[in-house]
PDB file of N, CA and C in Angstrom:
ATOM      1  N   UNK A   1      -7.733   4.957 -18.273  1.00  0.00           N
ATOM      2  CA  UNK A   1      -7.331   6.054 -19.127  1.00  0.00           C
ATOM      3  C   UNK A   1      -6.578   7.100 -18.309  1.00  0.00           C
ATOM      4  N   UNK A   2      -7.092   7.370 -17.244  1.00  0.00           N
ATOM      5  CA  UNK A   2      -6.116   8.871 -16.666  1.00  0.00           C
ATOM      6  C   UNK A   2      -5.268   7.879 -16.341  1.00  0.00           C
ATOM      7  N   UNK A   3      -4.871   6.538 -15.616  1.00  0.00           N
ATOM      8  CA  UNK A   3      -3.523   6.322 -15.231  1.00  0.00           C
ATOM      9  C   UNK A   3      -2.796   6.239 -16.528  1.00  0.00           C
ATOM     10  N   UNK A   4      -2.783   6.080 -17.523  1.00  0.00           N
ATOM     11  CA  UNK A   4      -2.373   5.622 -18.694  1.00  0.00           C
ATOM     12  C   UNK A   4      -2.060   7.697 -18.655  1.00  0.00           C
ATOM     13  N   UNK A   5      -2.830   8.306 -18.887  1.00  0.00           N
ATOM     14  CA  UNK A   5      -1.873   9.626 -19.104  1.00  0.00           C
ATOM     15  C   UNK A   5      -1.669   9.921 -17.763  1.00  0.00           C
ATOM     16  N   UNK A   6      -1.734   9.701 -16.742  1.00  0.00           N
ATOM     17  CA  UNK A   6      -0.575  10.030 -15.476  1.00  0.00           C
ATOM     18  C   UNK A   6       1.104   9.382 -16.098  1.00  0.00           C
ATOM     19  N   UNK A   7       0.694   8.061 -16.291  1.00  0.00           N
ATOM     20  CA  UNK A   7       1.848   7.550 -16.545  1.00  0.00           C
ATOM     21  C   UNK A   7       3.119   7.986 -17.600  1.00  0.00           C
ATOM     22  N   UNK A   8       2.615   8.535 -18.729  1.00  0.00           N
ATOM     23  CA  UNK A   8       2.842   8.711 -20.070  1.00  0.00           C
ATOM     24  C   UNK A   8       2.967  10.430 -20.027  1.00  0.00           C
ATOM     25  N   UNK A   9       2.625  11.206 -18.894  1.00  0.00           N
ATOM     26  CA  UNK A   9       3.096  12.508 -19.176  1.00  0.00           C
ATOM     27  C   UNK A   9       4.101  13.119 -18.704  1.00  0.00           C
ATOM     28  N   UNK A  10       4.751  13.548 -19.239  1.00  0.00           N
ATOM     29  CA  UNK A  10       6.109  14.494 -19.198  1.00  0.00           C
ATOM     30  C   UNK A  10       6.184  14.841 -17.810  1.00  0.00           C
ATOM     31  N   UNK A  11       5.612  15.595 -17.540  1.00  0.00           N
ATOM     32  CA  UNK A  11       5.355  16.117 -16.153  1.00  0.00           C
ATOM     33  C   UNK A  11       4.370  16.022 -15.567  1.00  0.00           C
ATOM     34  N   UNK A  12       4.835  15.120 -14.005  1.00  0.00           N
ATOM     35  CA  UNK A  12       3.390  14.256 -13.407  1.00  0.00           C
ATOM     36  C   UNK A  12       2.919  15.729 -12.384  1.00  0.00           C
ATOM     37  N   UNK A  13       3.606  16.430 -12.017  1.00  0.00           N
ATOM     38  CA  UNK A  13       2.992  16.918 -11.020  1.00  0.00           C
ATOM     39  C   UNK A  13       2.215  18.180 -11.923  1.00  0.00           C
ATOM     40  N   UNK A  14       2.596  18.441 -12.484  1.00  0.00           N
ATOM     41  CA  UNK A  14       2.066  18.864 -13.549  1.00  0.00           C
ATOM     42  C   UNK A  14       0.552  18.803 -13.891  1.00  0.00           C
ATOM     43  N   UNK A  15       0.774  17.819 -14.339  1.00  0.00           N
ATOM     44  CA  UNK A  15      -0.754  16.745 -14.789  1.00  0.00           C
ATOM     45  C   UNK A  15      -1.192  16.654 -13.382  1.00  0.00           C
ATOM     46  N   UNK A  16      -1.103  16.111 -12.083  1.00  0.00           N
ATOM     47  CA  UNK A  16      -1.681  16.188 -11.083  1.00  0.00           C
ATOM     48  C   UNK A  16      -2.310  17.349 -10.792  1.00  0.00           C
ATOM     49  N   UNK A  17      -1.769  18.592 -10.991  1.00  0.00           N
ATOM     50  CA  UNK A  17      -2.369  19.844 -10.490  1.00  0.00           C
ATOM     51  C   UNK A  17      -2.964  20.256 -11.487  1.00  0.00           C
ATOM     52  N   UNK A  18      -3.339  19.901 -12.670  1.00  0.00           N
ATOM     53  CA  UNK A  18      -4.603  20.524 -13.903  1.00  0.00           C
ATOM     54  C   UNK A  18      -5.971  20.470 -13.347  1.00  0.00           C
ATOM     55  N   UNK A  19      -6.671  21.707 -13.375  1.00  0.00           N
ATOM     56  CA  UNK A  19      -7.793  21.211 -13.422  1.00  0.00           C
ATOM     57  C   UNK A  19      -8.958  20.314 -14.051  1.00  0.00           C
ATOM     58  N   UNK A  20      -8.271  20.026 -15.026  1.00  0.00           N
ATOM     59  CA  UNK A  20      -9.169  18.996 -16.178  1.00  0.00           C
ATOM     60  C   UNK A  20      -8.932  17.974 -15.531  1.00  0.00           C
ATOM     61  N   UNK A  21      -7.986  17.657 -14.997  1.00  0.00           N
ATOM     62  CA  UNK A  21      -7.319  16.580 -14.433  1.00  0.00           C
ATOM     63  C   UNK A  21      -7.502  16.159 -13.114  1.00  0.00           C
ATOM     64  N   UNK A  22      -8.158  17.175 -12.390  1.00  0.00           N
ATOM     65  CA  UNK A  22      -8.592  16.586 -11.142  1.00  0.00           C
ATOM     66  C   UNK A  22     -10.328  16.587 -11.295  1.00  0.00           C
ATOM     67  N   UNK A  23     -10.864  17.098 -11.998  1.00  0.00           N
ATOM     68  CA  UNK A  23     -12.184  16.750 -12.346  1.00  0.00           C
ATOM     69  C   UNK A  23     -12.072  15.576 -12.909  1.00  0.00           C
ATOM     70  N   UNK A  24     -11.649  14.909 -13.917  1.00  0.00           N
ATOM     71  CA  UNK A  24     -11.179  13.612 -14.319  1.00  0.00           C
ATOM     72  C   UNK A  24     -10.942  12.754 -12.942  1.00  0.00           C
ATOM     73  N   UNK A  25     -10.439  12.617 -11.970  1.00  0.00           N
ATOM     74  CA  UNK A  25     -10.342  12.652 -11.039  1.00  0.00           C
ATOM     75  C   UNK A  25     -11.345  11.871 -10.104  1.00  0.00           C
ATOM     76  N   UNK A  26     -11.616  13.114  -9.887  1.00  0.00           N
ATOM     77  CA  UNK A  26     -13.011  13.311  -8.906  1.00  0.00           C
ATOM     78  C   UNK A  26     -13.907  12.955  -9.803  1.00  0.00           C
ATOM     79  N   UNK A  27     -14.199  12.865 -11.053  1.00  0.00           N
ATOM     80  CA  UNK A  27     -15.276  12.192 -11.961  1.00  0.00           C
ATOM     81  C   UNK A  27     -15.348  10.423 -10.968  1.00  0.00           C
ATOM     82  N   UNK A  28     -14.443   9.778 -11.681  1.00  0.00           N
ATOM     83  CA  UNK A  28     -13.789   8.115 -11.677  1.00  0.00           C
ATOM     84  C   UNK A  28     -13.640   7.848 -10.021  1.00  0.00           C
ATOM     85  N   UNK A  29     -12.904   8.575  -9.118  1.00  0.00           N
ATOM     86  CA  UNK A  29     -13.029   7.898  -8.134  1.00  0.00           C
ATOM     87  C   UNK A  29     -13.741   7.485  -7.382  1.00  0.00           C
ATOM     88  N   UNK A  30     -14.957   7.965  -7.397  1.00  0.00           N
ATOM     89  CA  UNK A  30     -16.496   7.554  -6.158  1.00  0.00           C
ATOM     90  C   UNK A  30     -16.349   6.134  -6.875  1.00  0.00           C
ATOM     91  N   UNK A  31     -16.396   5.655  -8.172  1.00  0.00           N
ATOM     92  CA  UNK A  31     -16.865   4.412  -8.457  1.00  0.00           C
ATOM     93  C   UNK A  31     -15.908   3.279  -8.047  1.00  0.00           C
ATOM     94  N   UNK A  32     -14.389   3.886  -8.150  1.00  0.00           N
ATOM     95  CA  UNK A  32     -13.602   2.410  -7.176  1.00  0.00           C
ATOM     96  C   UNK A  32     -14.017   2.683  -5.859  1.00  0.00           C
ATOM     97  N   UNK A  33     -13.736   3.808  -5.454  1.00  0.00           N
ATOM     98  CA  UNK A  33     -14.279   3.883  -3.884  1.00  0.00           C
ATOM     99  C   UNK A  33     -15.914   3.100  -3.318  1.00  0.00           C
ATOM    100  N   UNK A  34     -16.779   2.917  -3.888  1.00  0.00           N
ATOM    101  CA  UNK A  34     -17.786   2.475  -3.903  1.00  0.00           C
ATOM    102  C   UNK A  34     -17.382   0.812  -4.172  1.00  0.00           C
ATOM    103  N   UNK A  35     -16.772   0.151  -4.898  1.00  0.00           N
ATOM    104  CA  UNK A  35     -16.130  -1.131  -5.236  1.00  0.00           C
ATOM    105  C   UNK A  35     -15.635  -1.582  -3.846  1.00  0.00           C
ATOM    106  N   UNK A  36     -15.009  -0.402  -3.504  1.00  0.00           N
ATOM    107  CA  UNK A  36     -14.070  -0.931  -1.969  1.00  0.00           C
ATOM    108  C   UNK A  36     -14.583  -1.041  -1.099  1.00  0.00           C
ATOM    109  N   UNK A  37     -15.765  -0.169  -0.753  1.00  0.00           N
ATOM    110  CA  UNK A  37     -16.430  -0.340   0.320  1.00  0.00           C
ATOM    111  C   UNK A  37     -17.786  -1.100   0.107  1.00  0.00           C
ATOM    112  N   UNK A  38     -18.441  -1.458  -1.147  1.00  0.00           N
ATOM    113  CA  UNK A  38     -19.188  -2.651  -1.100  1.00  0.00           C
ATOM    114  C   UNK A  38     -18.635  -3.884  -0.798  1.00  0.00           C
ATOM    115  N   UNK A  39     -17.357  -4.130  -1.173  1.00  0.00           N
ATOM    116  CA  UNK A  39     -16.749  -5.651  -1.049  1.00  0.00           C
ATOM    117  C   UNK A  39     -16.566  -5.411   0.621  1.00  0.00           C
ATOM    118  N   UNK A  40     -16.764  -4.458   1.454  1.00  0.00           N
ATOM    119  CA  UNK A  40     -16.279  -4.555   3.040  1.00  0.00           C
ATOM    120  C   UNK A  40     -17.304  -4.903   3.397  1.00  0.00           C
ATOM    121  N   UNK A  41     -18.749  -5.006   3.071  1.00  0.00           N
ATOM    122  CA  UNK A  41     -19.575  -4.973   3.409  1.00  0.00           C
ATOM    123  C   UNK A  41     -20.623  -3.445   4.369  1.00  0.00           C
ATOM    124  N   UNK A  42     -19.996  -2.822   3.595  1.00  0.00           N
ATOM    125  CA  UNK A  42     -20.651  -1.354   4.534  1.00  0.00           C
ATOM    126  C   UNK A  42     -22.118  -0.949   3.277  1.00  0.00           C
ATOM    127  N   UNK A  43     -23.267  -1.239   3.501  1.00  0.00           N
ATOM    128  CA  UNK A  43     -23.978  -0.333   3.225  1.00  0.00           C
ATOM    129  C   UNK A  43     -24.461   0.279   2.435  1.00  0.00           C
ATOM    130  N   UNK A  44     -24.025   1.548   3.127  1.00  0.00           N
ATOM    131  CA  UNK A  44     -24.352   3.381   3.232  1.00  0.00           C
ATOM    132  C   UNK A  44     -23.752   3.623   2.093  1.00  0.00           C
ATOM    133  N   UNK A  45     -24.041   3.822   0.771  1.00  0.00           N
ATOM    134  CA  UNK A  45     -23.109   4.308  -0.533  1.00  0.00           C
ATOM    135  C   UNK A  45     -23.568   5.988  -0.524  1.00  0.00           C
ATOM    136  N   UNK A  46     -24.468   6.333   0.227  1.00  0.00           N
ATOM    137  CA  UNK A  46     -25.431   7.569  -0.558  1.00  0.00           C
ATOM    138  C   UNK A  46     -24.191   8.543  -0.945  1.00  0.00           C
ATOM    139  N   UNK A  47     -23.489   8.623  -0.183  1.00  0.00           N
ATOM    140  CA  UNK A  47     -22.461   9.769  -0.121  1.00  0.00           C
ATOM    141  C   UNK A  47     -21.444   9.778  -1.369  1.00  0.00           C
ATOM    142  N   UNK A  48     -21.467   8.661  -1.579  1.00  0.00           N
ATOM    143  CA  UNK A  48     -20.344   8.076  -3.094  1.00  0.00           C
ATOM    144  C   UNK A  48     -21.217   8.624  -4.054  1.00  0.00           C
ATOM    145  N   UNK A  49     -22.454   7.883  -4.466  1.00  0.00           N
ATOM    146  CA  UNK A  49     -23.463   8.242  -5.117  1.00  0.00           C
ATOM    147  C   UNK A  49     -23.812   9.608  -5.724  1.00  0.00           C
ATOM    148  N   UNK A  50     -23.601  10.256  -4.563  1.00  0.00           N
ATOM    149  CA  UNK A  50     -23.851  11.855  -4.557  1.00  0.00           C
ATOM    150  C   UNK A  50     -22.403  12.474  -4.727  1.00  0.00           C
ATOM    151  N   UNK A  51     -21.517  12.110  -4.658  1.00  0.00           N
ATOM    152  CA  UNK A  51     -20.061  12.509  -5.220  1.00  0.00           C
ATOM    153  C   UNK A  51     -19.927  12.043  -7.147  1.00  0.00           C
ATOM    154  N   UNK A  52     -20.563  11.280  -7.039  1.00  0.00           N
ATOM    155  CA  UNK A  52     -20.928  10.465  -8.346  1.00  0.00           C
ATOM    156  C   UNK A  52     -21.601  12.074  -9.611  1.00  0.00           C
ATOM    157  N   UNK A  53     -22.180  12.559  -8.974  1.00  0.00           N
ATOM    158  CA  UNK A  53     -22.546  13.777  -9.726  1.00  0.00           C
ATOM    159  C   UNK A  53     -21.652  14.586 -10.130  1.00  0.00           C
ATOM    160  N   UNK A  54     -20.297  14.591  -9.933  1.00  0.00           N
ATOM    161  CA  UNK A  54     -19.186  15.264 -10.575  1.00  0.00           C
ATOM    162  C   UNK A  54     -19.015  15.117 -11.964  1.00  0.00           C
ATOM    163  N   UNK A  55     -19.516  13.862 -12.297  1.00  0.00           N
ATOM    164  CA  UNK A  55     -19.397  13.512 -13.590  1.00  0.00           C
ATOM    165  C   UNK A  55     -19.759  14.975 -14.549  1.00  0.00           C
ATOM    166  N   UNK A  56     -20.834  15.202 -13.884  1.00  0.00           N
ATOM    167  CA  UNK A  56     -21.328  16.434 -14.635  1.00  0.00           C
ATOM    168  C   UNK A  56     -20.095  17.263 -15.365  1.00  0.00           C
ATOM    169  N   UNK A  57     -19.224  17.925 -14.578  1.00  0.00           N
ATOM    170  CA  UNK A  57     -18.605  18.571 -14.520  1.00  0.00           C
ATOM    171  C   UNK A  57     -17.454  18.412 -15.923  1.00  0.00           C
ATOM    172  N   UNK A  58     -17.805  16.860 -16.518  1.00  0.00           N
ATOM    173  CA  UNK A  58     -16.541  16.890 -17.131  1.00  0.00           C
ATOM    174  C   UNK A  58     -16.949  17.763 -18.772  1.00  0.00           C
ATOM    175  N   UNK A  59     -18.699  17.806 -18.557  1.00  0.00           N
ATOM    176  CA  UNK A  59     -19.139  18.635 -19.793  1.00  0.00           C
ATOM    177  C   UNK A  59     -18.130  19.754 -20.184  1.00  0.00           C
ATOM    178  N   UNK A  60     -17.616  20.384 -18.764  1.00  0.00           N
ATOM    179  CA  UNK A  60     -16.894  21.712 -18.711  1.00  0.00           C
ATOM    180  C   UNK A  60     -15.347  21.523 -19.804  1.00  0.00           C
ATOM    181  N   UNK A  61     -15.506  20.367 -19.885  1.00  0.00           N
ATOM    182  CA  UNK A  61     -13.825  20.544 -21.274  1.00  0.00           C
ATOM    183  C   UNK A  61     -14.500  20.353 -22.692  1.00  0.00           C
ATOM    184  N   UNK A  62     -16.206  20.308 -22.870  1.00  0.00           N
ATOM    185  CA  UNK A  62     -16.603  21.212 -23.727  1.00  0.00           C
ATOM    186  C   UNK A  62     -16.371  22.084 -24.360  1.00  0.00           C
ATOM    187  N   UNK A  63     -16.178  22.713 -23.319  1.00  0.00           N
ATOM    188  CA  UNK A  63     -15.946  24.931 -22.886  1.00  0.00           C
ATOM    189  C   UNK A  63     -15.345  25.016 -24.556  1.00  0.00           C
ATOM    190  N   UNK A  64     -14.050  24.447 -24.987  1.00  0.00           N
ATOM    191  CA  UNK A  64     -13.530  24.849 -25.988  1.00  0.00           C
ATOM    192  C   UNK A  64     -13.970  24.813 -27.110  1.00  0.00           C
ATOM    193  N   UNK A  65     -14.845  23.729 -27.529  1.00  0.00           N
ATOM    194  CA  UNK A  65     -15.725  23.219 -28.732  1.00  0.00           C
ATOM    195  C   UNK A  65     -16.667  24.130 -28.742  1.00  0.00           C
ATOM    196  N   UNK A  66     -17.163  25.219 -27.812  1.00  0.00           N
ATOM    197  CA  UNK A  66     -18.900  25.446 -27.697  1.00  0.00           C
ATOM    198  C   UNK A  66     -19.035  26.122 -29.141  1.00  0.00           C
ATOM    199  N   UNK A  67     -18.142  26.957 -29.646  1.00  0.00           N
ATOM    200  CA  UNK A  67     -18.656  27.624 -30.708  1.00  0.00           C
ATOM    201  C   UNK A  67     -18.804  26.532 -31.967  1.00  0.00           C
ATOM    202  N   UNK A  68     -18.203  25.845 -32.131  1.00  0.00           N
ATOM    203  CA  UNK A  68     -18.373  24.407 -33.229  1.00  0.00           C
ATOM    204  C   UNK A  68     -20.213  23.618 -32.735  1.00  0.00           C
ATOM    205  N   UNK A  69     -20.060  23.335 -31.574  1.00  0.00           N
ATOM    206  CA  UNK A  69     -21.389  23.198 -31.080  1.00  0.00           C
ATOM    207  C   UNK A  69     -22.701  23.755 -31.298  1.00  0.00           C
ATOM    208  N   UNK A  70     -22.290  25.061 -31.533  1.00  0.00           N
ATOM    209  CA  UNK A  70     -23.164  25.989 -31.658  1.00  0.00           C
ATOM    210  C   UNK A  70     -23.404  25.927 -33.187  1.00  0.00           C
ATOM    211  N   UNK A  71     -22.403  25.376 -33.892  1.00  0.00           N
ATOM    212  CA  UNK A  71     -22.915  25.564 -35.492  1.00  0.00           C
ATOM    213  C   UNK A  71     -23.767  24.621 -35.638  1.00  0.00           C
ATOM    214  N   UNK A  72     -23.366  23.146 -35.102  1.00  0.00           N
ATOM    215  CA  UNK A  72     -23.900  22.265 -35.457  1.00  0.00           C
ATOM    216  C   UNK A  72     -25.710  21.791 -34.972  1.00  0.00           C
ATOM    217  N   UNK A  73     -25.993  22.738 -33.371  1.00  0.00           N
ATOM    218  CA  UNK A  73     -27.214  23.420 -33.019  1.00  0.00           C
ATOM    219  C   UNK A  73     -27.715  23.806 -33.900  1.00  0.00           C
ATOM    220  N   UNK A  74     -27.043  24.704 -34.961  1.00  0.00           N
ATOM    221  CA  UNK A  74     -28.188  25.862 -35.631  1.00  0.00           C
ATOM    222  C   UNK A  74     -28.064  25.061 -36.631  1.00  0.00           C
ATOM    223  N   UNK A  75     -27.897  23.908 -37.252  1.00  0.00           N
ATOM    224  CA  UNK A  75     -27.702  23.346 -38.491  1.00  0.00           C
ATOM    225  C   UNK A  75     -28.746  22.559 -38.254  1.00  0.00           C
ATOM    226  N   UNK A  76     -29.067  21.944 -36.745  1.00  0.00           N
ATOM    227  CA  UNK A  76     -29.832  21.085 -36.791  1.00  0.00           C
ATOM    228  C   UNK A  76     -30.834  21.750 -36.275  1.00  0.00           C
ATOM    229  N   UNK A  77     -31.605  22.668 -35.621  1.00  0.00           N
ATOM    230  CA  UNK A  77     -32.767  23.360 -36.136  1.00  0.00           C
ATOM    231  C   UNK A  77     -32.786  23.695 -37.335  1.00  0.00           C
ATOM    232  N   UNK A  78     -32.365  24.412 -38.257  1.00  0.00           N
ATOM    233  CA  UNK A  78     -32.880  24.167 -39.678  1.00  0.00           C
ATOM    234  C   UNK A  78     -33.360  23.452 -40.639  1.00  0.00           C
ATOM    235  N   UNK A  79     -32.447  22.317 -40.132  1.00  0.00           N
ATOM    236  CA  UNK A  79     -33.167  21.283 -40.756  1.00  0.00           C
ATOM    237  C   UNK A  79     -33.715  20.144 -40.362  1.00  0.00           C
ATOM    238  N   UNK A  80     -34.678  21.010 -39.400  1.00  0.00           N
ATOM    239  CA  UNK A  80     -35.424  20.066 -37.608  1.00  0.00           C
ATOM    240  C   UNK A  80     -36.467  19.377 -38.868  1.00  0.00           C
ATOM    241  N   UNK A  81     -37.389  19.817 -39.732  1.00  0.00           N
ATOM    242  CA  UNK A  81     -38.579  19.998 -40.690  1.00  0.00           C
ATOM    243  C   UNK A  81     -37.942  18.438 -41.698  1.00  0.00           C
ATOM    244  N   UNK A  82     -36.495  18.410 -41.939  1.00  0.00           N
ATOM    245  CA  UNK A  82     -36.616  17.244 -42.763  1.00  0.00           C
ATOM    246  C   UNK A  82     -36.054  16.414 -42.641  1.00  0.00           C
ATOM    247  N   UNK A  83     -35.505  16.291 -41.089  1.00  0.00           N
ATOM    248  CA  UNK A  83     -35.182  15.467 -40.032  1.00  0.00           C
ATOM    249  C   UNK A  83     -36.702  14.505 -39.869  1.00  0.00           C
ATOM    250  N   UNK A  84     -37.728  15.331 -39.323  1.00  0.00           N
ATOM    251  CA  UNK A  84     -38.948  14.734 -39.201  1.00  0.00           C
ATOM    252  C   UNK A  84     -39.464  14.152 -40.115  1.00  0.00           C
ATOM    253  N   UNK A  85     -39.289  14.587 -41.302  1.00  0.00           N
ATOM    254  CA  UNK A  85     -39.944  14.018 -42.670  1.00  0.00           C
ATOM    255  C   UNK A  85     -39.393  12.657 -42.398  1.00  0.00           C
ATOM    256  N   UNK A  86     -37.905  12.607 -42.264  1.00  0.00           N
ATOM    257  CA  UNK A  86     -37.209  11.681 -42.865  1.00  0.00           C
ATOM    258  C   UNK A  86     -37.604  10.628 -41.481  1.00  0.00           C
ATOM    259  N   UNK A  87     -37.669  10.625 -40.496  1.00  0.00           N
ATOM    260  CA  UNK A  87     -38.237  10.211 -39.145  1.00  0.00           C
ATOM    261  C   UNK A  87     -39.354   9.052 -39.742  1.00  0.00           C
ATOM    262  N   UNK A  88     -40.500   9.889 -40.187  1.00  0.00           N
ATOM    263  CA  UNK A  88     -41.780   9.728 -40.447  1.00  0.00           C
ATOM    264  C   UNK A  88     -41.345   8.496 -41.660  1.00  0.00           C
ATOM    265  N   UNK A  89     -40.787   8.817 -42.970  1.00  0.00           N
ATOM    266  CA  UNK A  89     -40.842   8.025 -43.799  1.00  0.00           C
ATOM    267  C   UNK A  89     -40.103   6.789 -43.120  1.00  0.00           C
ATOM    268  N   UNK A  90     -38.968   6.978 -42.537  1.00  0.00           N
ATOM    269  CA  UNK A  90     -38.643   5.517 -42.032  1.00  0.00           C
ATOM    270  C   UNK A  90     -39.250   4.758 -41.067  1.00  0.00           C
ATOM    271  N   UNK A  91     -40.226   5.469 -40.414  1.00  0.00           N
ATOM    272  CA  UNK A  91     -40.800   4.521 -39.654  1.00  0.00           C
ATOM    273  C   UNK A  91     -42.188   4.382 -40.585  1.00  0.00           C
ATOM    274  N   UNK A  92     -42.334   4.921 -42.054  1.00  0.00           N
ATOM    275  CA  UNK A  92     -43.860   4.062 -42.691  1.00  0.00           C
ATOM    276  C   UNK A  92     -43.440   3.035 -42.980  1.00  0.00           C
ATOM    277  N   UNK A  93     -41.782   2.850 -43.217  1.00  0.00           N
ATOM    278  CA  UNK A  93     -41.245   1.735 -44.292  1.00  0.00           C
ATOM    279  C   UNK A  93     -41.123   0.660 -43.026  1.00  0.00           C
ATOM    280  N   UNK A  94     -41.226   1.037 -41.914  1.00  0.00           N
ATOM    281  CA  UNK A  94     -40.805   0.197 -40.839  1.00  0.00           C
ATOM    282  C   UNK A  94     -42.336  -0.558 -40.729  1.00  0.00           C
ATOM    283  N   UNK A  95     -43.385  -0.229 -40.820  1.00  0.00           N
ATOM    284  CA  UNK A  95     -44.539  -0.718 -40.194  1.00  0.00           C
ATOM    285  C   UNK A  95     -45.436  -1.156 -42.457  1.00  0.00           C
TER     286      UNK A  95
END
């Protein structure tokens, strides 16, 4: 997917220097890098592994949705009560 929009955007250097885009990035690469250096036979991944936690980061293009998020939070505490009901009845019909 990012080479597919590296490839396909207007302006690469552009797209290279986004920050969405190098978190995207740094998300995906520990895992070929980890590919490359298991097939060498080395080991030691911990460090990939632990670069591997960037992933986190891609929550952050969230950021723009949060207030939509936030409706759909308070929609679903409200109706946490017949969520459970409805929980409960499908698992009587289940057993």
């Amino acid at each position: 997917e990012y080479l597919i929009k590296l490839f396909t955007s207007p302006n690469t250097m552009e797209f290279v220097k986004g920050t969405m885009n190098i978190v995207d990035l740094v998300a995906i690469l520990p895992f070929y890098v980890e590919i490359l250096v298991a097939s060498g036979g080395i080991g030691n991944t911990r460090i990939l592994r632990i670069m591997r936690l960037v992933r986190v980061f891609r929550v952050l293009k969230l950021g723009g949705r949060y207030g939509k998020m936030q409706i759909v939070v308070a929609a679903v505490r409200e109706s946490m009560d017949m969520l459970v009901m409805m929980l409960f009845l499908l698992l009587l019909g289940i057993v």
